[in-house]
Protein backbone atom coordinates (compact mmCIF):
# COMPACT_ATOMS: atom_id res chain seq x y z
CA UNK A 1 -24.28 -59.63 70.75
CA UNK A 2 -23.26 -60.58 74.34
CA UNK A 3 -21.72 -64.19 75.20
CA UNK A 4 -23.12 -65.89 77.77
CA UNK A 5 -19.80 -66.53 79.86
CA UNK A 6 -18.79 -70.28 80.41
CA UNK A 7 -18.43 -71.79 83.53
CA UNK A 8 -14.86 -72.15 83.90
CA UNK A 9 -13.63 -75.95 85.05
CA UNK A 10 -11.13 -76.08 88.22
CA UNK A 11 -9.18 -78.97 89.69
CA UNK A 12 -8.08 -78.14 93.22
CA UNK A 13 -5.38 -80.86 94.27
CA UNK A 14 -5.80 -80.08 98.06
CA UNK A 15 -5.60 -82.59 100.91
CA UNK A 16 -6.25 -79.99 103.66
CA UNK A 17 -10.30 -79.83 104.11
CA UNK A 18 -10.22 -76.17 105.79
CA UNK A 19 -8.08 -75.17 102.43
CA UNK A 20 -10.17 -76.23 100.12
CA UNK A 21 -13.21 -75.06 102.07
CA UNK A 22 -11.56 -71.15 102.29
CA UNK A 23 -10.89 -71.59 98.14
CA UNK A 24 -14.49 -72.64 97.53
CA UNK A 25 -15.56 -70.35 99.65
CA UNK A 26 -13.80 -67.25 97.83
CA UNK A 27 -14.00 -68.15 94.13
CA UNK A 28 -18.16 -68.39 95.15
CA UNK A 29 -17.93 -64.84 95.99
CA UNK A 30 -16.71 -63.81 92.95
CA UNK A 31 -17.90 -63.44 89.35
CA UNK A 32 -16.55 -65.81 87.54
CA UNK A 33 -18.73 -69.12 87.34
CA UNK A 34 -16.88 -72.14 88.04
CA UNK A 35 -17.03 -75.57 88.45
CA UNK A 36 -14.77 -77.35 91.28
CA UNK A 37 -13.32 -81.06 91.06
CA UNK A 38 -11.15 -81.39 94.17
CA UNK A 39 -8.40 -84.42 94.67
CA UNK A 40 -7.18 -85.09 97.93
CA UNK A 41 -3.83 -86.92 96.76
CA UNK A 42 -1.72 -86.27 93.90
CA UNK A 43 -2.43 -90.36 92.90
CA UNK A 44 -5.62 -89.44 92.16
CA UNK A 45 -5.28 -85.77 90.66
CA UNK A 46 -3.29 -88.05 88.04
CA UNK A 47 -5.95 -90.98 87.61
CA UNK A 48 -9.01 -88.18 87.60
CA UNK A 49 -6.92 -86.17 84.85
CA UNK A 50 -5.76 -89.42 82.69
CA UNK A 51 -8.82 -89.78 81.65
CA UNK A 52 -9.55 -86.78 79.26
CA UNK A 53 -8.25 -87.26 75.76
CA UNK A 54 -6.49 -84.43 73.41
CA UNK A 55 -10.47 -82.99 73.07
CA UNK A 56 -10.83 -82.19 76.66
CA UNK A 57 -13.42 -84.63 76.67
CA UNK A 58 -13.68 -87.48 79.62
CA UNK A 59 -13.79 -91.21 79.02
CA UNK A 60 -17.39 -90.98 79.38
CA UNK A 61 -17.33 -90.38 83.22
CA UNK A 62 -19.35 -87.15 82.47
CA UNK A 63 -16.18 -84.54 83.56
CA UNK A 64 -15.08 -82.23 82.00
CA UNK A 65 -10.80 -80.98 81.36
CA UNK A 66 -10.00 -78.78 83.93
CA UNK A 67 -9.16 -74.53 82.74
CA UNK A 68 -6.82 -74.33 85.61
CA UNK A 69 -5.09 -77.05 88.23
CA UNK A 70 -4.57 -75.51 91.74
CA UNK A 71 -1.49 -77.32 93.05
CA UNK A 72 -0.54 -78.11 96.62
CA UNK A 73 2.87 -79.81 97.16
CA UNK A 74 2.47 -81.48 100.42
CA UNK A 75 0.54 -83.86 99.00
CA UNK A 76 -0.01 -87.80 99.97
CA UNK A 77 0.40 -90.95 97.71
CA UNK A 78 2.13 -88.38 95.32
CA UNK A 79 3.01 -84.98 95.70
CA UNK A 80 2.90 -81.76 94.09
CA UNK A 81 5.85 -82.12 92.34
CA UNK A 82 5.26 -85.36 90.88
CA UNK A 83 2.22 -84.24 89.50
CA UNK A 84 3.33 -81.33 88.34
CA UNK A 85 6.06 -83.18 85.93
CA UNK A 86 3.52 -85.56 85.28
CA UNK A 87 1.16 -83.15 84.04
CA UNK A 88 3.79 -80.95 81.89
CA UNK A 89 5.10 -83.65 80.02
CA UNK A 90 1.60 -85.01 79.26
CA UNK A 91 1.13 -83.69 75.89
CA UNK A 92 -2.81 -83.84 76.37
CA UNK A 93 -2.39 -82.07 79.60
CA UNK A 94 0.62 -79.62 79.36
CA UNK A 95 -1.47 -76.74 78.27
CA UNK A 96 -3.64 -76.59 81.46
CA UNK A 97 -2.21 -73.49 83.19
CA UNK A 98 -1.06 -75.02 87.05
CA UNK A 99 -1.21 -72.71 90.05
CA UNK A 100 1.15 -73.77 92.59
CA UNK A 101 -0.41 -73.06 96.15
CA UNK A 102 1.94 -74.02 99.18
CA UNK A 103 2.61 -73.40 102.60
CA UNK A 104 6.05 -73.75 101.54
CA UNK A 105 7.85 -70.30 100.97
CA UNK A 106 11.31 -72.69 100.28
CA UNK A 107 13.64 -71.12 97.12
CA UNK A 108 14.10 -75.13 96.38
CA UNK A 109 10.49 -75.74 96.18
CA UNK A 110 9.55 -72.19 94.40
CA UNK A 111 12.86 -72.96 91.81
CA UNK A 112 11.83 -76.97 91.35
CA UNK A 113 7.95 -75.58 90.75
CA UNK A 114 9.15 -73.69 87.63
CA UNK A 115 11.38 -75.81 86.61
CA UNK A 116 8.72 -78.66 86.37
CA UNK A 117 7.05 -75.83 84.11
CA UNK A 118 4.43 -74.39 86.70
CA UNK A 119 2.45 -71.84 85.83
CA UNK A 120 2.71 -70.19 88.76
CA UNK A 121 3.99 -70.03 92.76
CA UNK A 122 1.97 -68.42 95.56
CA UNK A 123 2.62 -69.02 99.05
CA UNK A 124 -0.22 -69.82 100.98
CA UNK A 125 -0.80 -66.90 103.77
CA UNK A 126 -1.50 -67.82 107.23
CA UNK A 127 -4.05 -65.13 107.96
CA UNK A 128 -7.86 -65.46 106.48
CA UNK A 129 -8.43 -62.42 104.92
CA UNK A 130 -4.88 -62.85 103.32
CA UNK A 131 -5.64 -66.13 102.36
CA UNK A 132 -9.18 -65.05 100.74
CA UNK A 133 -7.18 -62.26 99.05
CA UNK A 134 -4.92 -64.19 97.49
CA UNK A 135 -7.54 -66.82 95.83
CA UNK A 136 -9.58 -63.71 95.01
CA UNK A 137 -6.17 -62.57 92.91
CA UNK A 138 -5.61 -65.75 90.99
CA UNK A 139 -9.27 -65.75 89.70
CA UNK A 140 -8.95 -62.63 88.59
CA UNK A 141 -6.02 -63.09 86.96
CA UNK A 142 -6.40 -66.87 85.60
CA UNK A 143 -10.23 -65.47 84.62
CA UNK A 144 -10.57 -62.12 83.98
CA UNK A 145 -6.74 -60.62 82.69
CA UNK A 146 -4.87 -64.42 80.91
CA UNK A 147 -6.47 -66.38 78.24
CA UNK A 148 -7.01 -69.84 78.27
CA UNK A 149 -6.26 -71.79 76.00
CA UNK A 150 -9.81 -73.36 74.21
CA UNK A 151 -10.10 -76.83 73.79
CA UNK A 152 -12.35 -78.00 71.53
């Protein structure tokens, strides 16, 4: 007996529109089915994500947890990094795998990232077929090689 696969839930904390259009753009491509919540500011990445409880279930606003956060740092109101501790010291939250994905290639930002607990660090590439690889690689890894965690 075959499972039908679930859709799998991502938050994209983005405040660059062309970004988040190339991400959407290649996770559609691929196989995996996903959903997309995007947050332009890390202020409210961390209202949109207080409001599941330890079931993964929303407040009643009809959303669901998130499978995976995609993390820029340059963010405004809050950024990346305060999020990020925010998130991993949430013990409702701290489970959600968080991609780090900066233009930043700094050794202080990569070494801060995983010491806030990150899941993981890519540096965004410049070029667009790099840039559609590279999304293409973390949903095949996140989707098809790790397991998440269920939440039930």
């Amino acid at each position: 007996m075959e499972l039908k696969p679930r859709n799998i839930n991502i938050l994209l904390v983005e405040d660059n529109p062309a970004d988040v259009r190339l991400i959407r753009e290649a996770f559609r491509d691929n196989k995996t089915k996903n959903d997309f919540h995007v947050e332009q500011d890390g202020e409210a990445a961390l209202n949109y994500l207080n409001n599941f409880n330890g079931s993964g279930n929303g407040n009643g606003n009809g959303s669901t947890r998130p499978d995976l956060i995609i993390l820029d740092l340059n963010l405004p109101k809050k950024n990346g990094f305060e999020v990020l501790e925010q998130i991993k010291t949430n013990p409702s939250l701290k489970s959600i795998p968080v991609v780090v994905l900066s233009t930043s290639d700094s050794e202080e930002h990569i070494y801060r990232s995983y010491n806030l607990n990150a899941n993981c660090y890519i540096t965004k590439p410049v070029e667009f077929n790099k840039f559609l690889d590279v999304v293409r690689v973390i949903e095949s890894f996140w989707f098809e090689t790790a397991k998440l965690p269920s939440v039930n």
